[in-house]
Protein backbone atom coordinates (compact mmCIF):
# COMPACT_ATOMS: atom_id res chain seq x y z
CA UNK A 1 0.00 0.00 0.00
CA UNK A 2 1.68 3.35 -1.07
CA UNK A 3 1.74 5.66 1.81
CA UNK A 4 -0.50 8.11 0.25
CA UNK A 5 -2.93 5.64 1.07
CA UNK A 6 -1.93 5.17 4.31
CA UNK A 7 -3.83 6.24 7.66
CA UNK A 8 -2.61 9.65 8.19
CA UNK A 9 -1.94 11.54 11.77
CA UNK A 10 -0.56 14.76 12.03
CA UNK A 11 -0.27 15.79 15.48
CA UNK A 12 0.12 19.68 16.39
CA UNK A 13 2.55 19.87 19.55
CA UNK A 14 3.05 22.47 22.32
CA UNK A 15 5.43 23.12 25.44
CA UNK A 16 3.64 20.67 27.57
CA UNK A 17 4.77 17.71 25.87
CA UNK A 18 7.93 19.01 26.69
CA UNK A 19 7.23 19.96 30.18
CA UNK A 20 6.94 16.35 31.06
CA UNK A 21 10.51 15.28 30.04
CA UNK A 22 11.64 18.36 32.45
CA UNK A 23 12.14 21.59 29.61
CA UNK A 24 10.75 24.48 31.57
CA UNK A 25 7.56 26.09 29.70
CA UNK A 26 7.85 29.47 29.42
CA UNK A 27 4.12 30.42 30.35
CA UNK A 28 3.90 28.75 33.53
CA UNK A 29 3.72 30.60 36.70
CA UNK A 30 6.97 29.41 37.52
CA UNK A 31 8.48 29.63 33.91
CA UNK A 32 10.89 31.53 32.31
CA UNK A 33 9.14 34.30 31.30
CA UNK A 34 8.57 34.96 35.31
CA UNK A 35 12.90 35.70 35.00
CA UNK A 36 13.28 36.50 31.47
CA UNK A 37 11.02 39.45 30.24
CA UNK A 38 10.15 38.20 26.41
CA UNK A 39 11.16 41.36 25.27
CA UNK A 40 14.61 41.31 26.83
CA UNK A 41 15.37 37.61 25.26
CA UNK A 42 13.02 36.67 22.25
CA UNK A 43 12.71 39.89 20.05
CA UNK A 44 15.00 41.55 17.25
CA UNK A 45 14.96 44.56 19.74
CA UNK A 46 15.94 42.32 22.12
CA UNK A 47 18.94 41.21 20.46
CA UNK A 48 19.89 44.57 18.64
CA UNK A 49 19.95 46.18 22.56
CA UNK A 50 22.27 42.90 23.60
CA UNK A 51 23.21 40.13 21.92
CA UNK A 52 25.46 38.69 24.50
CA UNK A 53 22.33 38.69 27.23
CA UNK A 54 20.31 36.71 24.23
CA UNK A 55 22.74 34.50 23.17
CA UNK A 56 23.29 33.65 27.21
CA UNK A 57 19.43 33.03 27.55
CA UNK A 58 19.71 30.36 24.59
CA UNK A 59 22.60 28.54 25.52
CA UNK A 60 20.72 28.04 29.00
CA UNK A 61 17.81 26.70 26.96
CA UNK A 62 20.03 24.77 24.65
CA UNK A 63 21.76 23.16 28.18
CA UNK A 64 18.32 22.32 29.41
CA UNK A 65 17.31 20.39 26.18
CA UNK A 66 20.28 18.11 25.91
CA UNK A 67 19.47 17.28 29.12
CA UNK A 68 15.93 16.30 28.85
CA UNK A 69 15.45 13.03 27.31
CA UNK A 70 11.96 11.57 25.52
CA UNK A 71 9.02 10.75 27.28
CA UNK A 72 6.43 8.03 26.72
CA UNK A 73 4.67 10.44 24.07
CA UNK A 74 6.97 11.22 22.11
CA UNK A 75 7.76 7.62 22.27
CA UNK A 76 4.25 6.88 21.43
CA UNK A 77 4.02 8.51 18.45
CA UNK A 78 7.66 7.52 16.73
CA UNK A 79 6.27 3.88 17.32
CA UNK A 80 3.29 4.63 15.65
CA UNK A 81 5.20 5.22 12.14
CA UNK A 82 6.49 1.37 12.64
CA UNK A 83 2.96 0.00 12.75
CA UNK A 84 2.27 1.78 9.09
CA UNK A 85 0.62 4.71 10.05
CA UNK A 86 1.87 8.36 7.97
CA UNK A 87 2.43 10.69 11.29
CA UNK A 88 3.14 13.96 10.49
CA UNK A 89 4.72 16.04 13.81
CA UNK A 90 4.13 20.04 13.80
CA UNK A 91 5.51 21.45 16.95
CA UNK A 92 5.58 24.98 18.47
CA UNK A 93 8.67 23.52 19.92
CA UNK A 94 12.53 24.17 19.86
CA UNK A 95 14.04 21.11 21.34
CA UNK A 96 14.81 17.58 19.40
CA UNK A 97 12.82 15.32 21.49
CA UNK A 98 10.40 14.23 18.92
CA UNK A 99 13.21 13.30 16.60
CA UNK A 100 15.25 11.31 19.19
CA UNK A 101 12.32 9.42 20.14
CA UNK A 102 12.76 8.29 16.25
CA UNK A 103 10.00 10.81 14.61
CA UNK A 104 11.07 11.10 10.83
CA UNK A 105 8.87 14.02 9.83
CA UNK A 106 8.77 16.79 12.15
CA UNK A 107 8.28 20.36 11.19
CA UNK A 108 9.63 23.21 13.51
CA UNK A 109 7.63 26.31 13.20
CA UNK A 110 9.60 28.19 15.59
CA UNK A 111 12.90 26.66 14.81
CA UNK A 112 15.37 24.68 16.68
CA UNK A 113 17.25 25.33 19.37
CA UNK A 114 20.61 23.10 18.73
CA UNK A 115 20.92 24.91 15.54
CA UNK A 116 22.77 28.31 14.42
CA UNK A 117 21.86 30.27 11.30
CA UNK A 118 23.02 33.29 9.80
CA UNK A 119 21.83 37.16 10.76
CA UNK A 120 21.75 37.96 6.71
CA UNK A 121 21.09 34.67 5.00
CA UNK A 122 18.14 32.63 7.46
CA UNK A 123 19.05 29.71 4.45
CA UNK A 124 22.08 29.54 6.40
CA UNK A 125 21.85 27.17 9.05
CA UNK A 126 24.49 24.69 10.97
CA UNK A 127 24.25 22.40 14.13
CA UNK A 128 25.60 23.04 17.42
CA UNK A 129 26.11 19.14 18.55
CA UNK A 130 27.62 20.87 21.79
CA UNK A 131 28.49 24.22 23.24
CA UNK A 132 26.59 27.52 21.74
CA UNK A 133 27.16 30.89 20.08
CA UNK A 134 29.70 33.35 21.25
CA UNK A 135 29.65 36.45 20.14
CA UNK A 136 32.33 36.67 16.93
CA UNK A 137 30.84 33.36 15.88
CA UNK A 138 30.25 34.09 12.48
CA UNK A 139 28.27 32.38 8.84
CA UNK A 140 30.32 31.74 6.25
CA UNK A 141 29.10 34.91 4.79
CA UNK A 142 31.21 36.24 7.41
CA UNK A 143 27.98 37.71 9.59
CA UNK A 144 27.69 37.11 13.53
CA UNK A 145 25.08 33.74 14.05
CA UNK A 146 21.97 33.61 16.22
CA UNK A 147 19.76 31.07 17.58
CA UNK A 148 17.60 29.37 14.76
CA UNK A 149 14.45 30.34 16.17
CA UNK A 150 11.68 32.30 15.76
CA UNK A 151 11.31 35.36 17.89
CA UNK A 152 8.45 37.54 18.66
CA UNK A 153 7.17 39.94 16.31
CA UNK A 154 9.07 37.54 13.27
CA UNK A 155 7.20 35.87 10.86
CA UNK A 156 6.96 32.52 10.97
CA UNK A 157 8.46 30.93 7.70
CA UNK A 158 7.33 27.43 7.48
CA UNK A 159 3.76 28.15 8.72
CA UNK A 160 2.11 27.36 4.63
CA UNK A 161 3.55 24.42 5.03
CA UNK A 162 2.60 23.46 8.32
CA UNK A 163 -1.16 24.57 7.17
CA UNK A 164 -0.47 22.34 4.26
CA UNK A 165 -0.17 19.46 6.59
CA UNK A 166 -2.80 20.05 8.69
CA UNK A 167 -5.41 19.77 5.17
CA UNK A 168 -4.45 16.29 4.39
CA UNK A 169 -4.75 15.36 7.72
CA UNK A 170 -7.08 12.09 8.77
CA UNK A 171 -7.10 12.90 12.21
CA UNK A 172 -5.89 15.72 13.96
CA UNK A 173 -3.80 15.07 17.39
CA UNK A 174 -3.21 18.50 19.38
CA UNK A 175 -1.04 17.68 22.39
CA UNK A 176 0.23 20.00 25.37
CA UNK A 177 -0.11 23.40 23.87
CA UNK A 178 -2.58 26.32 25.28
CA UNK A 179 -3.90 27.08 21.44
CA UNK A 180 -3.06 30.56 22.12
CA UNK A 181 -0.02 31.62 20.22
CA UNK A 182 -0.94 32.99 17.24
CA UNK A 183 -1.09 32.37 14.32
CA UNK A 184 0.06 28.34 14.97
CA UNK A 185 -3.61 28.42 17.03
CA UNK A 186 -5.36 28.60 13.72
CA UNK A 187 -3.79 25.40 12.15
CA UNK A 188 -7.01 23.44 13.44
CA UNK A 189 -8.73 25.79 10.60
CA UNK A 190 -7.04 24.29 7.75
CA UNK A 191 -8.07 20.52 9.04
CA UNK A 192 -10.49 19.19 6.70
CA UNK A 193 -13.76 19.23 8.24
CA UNK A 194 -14.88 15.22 8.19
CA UNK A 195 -11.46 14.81 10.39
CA UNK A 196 -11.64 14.33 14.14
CA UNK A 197 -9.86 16.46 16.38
CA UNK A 198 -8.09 15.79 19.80
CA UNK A 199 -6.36 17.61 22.20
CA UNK A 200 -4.42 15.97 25.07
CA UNK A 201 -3.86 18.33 27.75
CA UNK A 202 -4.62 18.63 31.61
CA UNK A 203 -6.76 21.22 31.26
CA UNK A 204 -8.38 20.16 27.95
CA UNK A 205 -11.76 20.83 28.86
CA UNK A 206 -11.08 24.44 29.33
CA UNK A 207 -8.65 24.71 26.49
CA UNK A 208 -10.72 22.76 23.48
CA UNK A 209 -12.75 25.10 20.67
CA UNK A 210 -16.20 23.63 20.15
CA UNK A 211 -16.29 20.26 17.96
CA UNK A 212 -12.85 19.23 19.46
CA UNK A 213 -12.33 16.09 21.33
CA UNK A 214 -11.34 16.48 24.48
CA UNK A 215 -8.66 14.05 26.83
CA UNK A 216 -8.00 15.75 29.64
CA UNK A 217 -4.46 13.87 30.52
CA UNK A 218 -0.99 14.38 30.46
CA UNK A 219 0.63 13.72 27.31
CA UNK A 220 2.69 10.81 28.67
CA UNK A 221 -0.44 9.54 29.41
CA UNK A 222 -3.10 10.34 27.11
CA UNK A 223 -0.97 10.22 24.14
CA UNK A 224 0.13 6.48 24.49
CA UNK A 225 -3.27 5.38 25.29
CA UNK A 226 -4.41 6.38 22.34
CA UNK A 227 -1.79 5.40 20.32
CA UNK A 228 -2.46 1.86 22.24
CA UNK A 229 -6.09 1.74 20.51
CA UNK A 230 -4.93 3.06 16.89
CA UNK A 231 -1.98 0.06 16.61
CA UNK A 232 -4.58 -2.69 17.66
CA UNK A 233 -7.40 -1.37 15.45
CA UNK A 234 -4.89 -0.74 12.39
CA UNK A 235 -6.81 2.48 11.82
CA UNK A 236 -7.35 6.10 13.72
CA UNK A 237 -10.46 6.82 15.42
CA UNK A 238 -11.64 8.46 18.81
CA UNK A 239 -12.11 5.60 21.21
CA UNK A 240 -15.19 6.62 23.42
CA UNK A 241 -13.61 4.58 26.36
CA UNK A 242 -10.66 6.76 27.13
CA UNK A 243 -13.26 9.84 27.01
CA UNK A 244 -15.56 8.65 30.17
């Protein structure tokens, strides 16, 4: 069976799939926007006023995520592409987890955090396998590199493609994110409208749009259950049981 013909899940992923393999979130009361103003870390102002105090902030984060290792959902989901199942990973997140779980197609809309690119050519991007950016650290068009991410008040480059995704997808997974950064939020938009929708969050009830499924579970534990159902069945669908 060609994999255009194959069951396809594309799963929409925020910081609290992350939050359970230890990353600090930035929105929670306790997270690092209560230390880090956003504007004095994650904007171009931000790193026109001083580079050094943003390139310090993202070698912290950078730290943190080689630290953190996989949890059962991103597990989940990598063994899902083994049982013949397309999955399709968009994440609002910067870290590598779903790819060292052994995810194959995962699509960063706010970049990635173990990467550098360039401050004049954003095609020019390299991996930082250990240590970070210094300040002198420079692309080989000879400017001074940043963190390949996606700061506040930038566009967000790969977001037509993520929205391309999202339209082919069967079923619709959203897992750990607040659906309130914009404009990743809308993605659900661009679903077609005969495919289900789930989101996987603690606080799922309160989070969900209308016509959304809602699992109101961690992702390490919501996430593998339902994963559990989809290999058995060989197809996806929105077991009723897990919803009681």
């Amino acid at each position: 069976m060609g994999e255009s013909r194959q069951p396809h899940l594309v799963v929409f992923t925020g910081a609290g799939i992350s939050a359970e393999s230890g990353i600090q979130t930035f929105r929670a009361s306790d997270g690092l926007w209560a230390d880090h103003p956003v504007e004095e870390v994650a904007t171009p102002g931000a790193w026109r006023r001083d580079p050094a105090r943003v390139l310090r902030f993202y070698d912290a984060r950078r730290d943190q995520v080689r630290r953190a290792r996989p949890n059962p959902a991103h597990k989940a989901l990598a063994a899902l592409e083994t049982q013949g199942f397309r999955v399709s990973i968009i994440t609002q997140n910067i870290d590598d987890l779903h790819e060292r779980a052994g995810s194959r197609r995962v699509l960063h809309l706010h970049g990635e955090v173990l990467k550098a690119r360039s401050t004049v050519d954003p095609r020019l991007r390299y991996p930082l396998p250990r240590g970070g950016i210094r300040l002198g650290d420079v692309c080989d068009k000879g400017s001074q590199l940043r963190p390949d991410v996606v700061w506040f008040g930038e566009a967000v480059p790969l977001f037509a493609d993520a929205c391309e995704l999202a339209a082919e997808a069967d079923l619709l997974l959203v897992v750990g994110t607040s659906l309130a950064v914009m404009p990743a939020a809308s993605l659900l938009e661009y679903a077609p409208f005969d495919a289900p929708c789930v989101l996987v969050d603690p606080e799922a009830e309160a989070l969900a749009p209308p016509g959304v499924t809602r699992l109101s579970q961690p992702a390490g534990k919501g996430v593998p259950a339902l994963v559990r159902h989809w290999r058995r069945e060989g197809r996806l669908w929105v077991p009723e049981t897990l919803l009681e």
